[in-house]
Protein backbone atom coordinates (compact mmCIF):
# COMPACT_ATOMS: atom_id res chain seq x y z
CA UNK A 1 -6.32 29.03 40.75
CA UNK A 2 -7.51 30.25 43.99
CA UNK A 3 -6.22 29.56 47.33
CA UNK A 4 -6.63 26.89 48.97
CA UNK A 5 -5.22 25.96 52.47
CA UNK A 6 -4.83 22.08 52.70
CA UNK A 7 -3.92 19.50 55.22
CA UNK A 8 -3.67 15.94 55.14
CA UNK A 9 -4.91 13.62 57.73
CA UNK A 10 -6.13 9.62 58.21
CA UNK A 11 -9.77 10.50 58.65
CA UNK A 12 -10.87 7.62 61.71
CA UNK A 13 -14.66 7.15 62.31
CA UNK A 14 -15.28 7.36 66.06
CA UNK A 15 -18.51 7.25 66.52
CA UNK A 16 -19.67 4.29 68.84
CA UNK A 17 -22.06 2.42 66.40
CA UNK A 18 -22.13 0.57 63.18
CA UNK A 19 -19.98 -1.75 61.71
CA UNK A 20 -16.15 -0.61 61.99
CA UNK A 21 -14.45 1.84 59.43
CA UNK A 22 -10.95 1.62 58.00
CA UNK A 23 -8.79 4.80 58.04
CA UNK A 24 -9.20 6.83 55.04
CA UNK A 25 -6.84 9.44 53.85
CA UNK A 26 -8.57 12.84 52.73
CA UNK A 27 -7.93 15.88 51.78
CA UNK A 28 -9.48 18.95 53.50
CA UNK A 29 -9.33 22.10 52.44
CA UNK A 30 -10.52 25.72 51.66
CA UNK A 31 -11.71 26.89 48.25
CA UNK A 32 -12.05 30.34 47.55
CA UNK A 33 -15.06 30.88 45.53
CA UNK A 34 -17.46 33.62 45.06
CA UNK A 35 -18.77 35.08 48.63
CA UNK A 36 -17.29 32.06 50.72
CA UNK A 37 -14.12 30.45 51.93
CA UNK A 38 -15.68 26.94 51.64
CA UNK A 39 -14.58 24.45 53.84
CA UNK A 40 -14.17 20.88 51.87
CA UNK A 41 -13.22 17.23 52.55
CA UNK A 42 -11.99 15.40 49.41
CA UNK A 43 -10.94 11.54 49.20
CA UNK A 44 -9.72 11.77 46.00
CA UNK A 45 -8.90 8.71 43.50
CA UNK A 46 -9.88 8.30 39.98
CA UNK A 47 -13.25 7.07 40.97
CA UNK A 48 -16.52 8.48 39.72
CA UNK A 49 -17.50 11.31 42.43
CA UNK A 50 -20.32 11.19 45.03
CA UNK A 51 -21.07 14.67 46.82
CA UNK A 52 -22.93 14.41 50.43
CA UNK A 53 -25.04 17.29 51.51
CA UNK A 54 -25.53 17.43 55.24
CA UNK A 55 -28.29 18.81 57.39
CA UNK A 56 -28.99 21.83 59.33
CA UNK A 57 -27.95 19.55 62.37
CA UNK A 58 -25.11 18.71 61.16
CA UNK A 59 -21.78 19.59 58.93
CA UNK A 60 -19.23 17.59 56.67
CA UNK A 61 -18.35 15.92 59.91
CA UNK A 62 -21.32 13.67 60.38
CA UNK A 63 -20.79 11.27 57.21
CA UNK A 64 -18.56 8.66 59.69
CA UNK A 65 -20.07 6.36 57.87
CA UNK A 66 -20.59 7.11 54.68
CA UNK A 67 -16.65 8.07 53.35
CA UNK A 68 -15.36 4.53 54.68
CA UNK A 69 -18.31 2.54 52.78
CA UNK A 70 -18.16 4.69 49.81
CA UNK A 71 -14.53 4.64 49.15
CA UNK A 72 -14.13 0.95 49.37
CA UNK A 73 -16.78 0.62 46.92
CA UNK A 74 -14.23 2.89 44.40
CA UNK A 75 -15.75 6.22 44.69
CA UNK A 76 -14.33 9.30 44.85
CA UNK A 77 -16.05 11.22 48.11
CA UNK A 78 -16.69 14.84 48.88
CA UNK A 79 -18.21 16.39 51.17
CA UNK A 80 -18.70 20.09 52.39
CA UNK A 81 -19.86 22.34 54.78
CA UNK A 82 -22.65 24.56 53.62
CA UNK A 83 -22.42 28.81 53.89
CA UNK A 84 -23.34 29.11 57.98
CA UNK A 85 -22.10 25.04 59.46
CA UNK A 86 -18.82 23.85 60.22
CA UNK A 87 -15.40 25.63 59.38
CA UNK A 88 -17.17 27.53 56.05
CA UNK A 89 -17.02 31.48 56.41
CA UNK A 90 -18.25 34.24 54.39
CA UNK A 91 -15.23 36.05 52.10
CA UNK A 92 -14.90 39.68 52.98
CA UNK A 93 -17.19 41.71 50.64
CA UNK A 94 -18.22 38.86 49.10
CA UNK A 95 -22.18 38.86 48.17
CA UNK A 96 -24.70 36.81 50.91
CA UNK A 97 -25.94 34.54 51.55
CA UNK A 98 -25.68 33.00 47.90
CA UNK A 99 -27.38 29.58 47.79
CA UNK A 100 -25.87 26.37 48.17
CA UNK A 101 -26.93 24.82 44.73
CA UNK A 102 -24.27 27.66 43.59
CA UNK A 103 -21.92 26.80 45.74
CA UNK A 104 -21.76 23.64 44.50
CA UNK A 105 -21.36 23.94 41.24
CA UNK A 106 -18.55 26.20 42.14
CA UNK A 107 -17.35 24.11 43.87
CA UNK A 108 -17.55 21.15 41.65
CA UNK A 109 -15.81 23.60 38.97
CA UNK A 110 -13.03 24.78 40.90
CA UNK A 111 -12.18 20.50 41.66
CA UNK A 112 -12.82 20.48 37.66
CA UNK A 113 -15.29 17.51 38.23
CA UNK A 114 -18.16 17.14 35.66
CA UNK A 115 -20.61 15.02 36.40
CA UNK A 116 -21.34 13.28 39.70
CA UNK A 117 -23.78 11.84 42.16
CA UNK A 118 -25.41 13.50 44.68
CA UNK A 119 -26.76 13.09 47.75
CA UNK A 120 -28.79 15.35 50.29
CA UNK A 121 -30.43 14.45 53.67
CA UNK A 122 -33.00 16.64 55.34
CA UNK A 123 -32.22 20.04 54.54
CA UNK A 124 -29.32 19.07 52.47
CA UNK A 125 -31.58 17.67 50.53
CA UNK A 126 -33.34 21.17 49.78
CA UNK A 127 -30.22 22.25 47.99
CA UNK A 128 -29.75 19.02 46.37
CA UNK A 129 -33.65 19.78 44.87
CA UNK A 130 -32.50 23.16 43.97
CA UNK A 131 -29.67 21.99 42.50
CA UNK A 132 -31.12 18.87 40.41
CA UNK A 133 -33.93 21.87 39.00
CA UNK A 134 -31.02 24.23 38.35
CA UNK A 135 -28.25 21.95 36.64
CA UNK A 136 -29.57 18.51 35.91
CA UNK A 137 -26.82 18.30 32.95
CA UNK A 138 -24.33 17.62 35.62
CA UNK A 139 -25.78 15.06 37.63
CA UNK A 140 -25.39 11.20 37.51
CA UNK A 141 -27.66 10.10 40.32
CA UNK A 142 -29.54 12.14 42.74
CA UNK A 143 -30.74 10.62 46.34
CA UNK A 144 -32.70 12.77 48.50
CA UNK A 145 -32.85 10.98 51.74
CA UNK A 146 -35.23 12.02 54.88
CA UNK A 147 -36.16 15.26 53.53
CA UNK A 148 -39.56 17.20 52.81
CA UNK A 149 -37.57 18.82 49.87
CA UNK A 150 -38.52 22.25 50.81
CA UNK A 151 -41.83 22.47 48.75
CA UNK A 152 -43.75 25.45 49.13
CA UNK A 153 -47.14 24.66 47.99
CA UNK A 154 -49.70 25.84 50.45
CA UNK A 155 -51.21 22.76 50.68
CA UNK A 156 -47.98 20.58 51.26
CA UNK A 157 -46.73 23.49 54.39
CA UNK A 158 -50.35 22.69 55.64
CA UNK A 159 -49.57 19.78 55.57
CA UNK A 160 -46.50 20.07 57.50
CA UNK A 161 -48.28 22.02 60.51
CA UNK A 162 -50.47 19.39 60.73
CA UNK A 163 -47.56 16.83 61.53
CA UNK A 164 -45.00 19.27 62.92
CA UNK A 165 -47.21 21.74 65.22
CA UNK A 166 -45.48 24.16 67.00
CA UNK A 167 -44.61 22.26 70.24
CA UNK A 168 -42.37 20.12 67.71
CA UNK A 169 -39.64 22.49 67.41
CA UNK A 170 -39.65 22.85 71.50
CA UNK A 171 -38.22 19.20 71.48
CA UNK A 172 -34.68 18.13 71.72
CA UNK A 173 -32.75 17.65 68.61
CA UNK A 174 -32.17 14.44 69.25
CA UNK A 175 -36.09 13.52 69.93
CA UNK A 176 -36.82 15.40 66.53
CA UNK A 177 -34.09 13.95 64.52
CA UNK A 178 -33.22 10.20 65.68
CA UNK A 179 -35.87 7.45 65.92
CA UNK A 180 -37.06 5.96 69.53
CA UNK A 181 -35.37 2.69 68.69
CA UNK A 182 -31.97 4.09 67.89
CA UNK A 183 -32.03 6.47 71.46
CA UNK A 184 -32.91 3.40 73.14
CA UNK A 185 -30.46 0.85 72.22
CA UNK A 186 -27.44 3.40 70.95
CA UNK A 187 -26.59 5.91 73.54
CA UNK A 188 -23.44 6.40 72.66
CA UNK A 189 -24.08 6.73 69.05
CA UNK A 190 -26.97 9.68 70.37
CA UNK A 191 -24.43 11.42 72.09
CA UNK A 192 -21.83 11.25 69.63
CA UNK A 193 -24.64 12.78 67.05
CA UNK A 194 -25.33 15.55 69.82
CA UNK A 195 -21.93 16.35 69.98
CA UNK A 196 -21.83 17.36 66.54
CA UNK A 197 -25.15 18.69 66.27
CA UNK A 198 -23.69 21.31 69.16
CA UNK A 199 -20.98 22.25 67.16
CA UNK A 200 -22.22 21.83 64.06
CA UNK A 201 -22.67 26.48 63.19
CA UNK A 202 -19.61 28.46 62.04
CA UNK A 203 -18.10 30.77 65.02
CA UNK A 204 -19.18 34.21 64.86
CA UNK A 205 -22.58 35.65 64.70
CA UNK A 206 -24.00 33.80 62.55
CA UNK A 207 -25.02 34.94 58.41
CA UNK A 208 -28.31 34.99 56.69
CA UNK A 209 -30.08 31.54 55.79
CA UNK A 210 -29.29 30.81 52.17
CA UNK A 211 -31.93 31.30 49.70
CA UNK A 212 -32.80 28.95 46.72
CA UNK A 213 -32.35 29.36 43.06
CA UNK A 214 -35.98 28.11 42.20
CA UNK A 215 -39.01 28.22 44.46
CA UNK A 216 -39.62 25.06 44.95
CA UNK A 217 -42.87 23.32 44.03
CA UNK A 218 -44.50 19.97 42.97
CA UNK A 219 -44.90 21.13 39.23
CA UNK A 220 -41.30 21.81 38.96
CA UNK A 221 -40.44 18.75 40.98
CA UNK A 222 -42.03 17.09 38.09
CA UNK A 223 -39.48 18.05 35.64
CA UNK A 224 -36.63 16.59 37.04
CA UNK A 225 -35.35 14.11 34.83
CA UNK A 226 -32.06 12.65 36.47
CA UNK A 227 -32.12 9.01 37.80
CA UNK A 228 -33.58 9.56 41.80
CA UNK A 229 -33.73 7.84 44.63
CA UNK A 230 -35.70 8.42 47.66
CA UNK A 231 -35.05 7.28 51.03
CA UNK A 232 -36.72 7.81 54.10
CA UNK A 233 -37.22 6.05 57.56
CA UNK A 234 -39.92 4.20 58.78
CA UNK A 235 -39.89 6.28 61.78
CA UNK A 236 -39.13 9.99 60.41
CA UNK A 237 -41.25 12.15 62.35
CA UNK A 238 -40.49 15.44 59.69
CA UNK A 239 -40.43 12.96 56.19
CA UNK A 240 -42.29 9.90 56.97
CA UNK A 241 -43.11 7.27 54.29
CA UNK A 242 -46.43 9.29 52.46
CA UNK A 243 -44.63 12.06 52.80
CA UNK A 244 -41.66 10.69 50.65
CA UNK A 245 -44.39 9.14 48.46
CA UNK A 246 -45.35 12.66 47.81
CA UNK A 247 -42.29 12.82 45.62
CA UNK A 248 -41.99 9.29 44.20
CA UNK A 249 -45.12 9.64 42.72
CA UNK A 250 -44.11 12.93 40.84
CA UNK A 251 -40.79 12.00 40.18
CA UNK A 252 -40.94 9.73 37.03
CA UNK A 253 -39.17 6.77 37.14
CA UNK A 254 -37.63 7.36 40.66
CA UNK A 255 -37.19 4.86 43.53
CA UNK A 256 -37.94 4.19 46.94
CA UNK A 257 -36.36 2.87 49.77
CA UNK A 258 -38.01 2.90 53.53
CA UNK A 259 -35.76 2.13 56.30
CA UNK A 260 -37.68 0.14 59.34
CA UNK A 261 -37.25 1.61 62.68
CA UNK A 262 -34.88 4.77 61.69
CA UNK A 263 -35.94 8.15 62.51
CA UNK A 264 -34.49 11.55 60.74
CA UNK A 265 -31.07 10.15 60.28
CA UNK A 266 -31.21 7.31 58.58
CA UNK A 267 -27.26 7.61 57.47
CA UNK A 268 -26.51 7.65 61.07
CA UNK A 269 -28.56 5.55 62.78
CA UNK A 270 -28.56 2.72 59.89
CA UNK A 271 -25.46 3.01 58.27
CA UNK A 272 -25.11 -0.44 56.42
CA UNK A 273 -29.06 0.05 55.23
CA UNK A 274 -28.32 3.48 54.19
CA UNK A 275 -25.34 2.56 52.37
CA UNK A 276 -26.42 -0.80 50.91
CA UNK A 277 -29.47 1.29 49.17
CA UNK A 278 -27.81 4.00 48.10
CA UNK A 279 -24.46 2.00 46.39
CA UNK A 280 -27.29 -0.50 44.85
CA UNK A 281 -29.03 2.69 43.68
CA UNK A 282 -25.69 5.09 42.00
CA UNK A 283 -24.28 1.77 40.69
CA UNK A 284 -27.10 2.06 37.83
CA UNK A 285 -26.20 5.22 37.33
């Protein structure tokens, strides 16, 4: 088996919003797998699995919320940090930058786990596309929450410039990413969420963006057959509700879930919602 380095800890939510979380114990750890030393938190149990996929702002430390919730509802929860975020590094000689659906199922053979649910926000929920296209045989449940889904039809990017100009990526993460309402009545809770936005990249200069199995376009969003949910908030300035209805029309059979008020980060900023729709959703499933 490869080598992993492991430690033990009572993982403690401290972020300064939401409804209280109960110590969990995880497991973190290393896996060596092809190209990467990937960097893994595992909560173990005999419970089916649910995999979180973070977003570019963020790392397998933002889902305070989440690994509480989900583990008290009997679920086995893992969580990673993709090639480029958090304490994941490149292996020595090992082949870049890989793509994250591989990654995963690496990883997900390597914890010898078969089938799970999965669950991708923003740009995690790009690989969790990629990965639904690329090995739907292994998948439960998929939730792709707050995310454009990393379509590349011309006519969907035009789309995009025409609600993202330029000047959009000049903002502050925070004014991008978390909805007026939240900044103005959680300011703890937005500085928690810029603290680990800041320090949310791997140390070191940092590797190439990771590329995607499939290129990614409505007709092939059209074939995915695993049970989906999509989730988006009512004030998501990248995936705002036609946006997500963009995919819940061409996803057969999917479902929909728009969160009032929440921006970009709907797990952060409206945890119990969040949760609520996505354990009524993998339940099913």
């Amino acid at each position: 088996m490869p080598h992993i380095a492991l430690s033990l800890f009572f993982w403690v939510a401290c972020a300064l919003q939401g409804p209280a979380a109960s110590a969990v114990a995880t497991r973190d750890a290393y896996a060596e797998l092809p190209g990467v030393r990937l960097w893994y938190r595992d909560t173990g149990g005999g419970g089916q699995p649910v995999v979180f996929m973070h977003a570019a702002t963020g790392s397998s430390r933002v889902w305070d919320y989440q690994i509480p919730a989900f583990t008290a509802a009997g679920y086995r929860v893992i969580a990673f940090d993709r090639r480029g975020f958090g304490r994941t590094t490149p292996a020595p000689g090992g082949a870049q930058p890989g793509t994250a659906a591989d990654d995963l199922n690496a990883l997900m053979d390597h914890l010898r786990i078969d089938r799970f649910h999965l669950v991708g926000t923003a740009a995690g929920g790009f690989a969790s596309v990629d990965y639904a296209l690329s090995f739907p045989q292994r998948l439960r449940s998929l939730v792709i929450a707050n995310s454009i889904g990393g379509v590349q039809d011309d006519d969907y990017l035009a789309l995009g410039r025409r609600i993202r100009p330029p000047e959009f990526s000049a903002l502050p993460a925070d004014v991008r990413e978390l909805g007026p309402s939240y900044r103005a009545s959680n300011p703890d809770g937005t500085t928690r969420w810029l603290a680990l936005e800041r320090t949310n990249r791997s140390e070191g200069p940092p590797p190439p963006a990771q590329t995607m199995r499939n290129r990614i376009t409505f007709a092939l969003v059209e074939t995915i057959k695993t049970p989906t949910l999509l989730l988006t908030g009512g004030a998501d300035l990248y995936a705002p509700p036609p946006v997500m209805q963009l995919f819940v029309k061409r996803i057969k059979g999917s479902e929909s879930v728009v969160v009032p008020e929440a921006g970009h980060s709907t797990y952060w900023e409206q945890p119990e919602a969040f949760n609520r729709a996505v354990l009524a959703f993998i339940r099913k499933h």
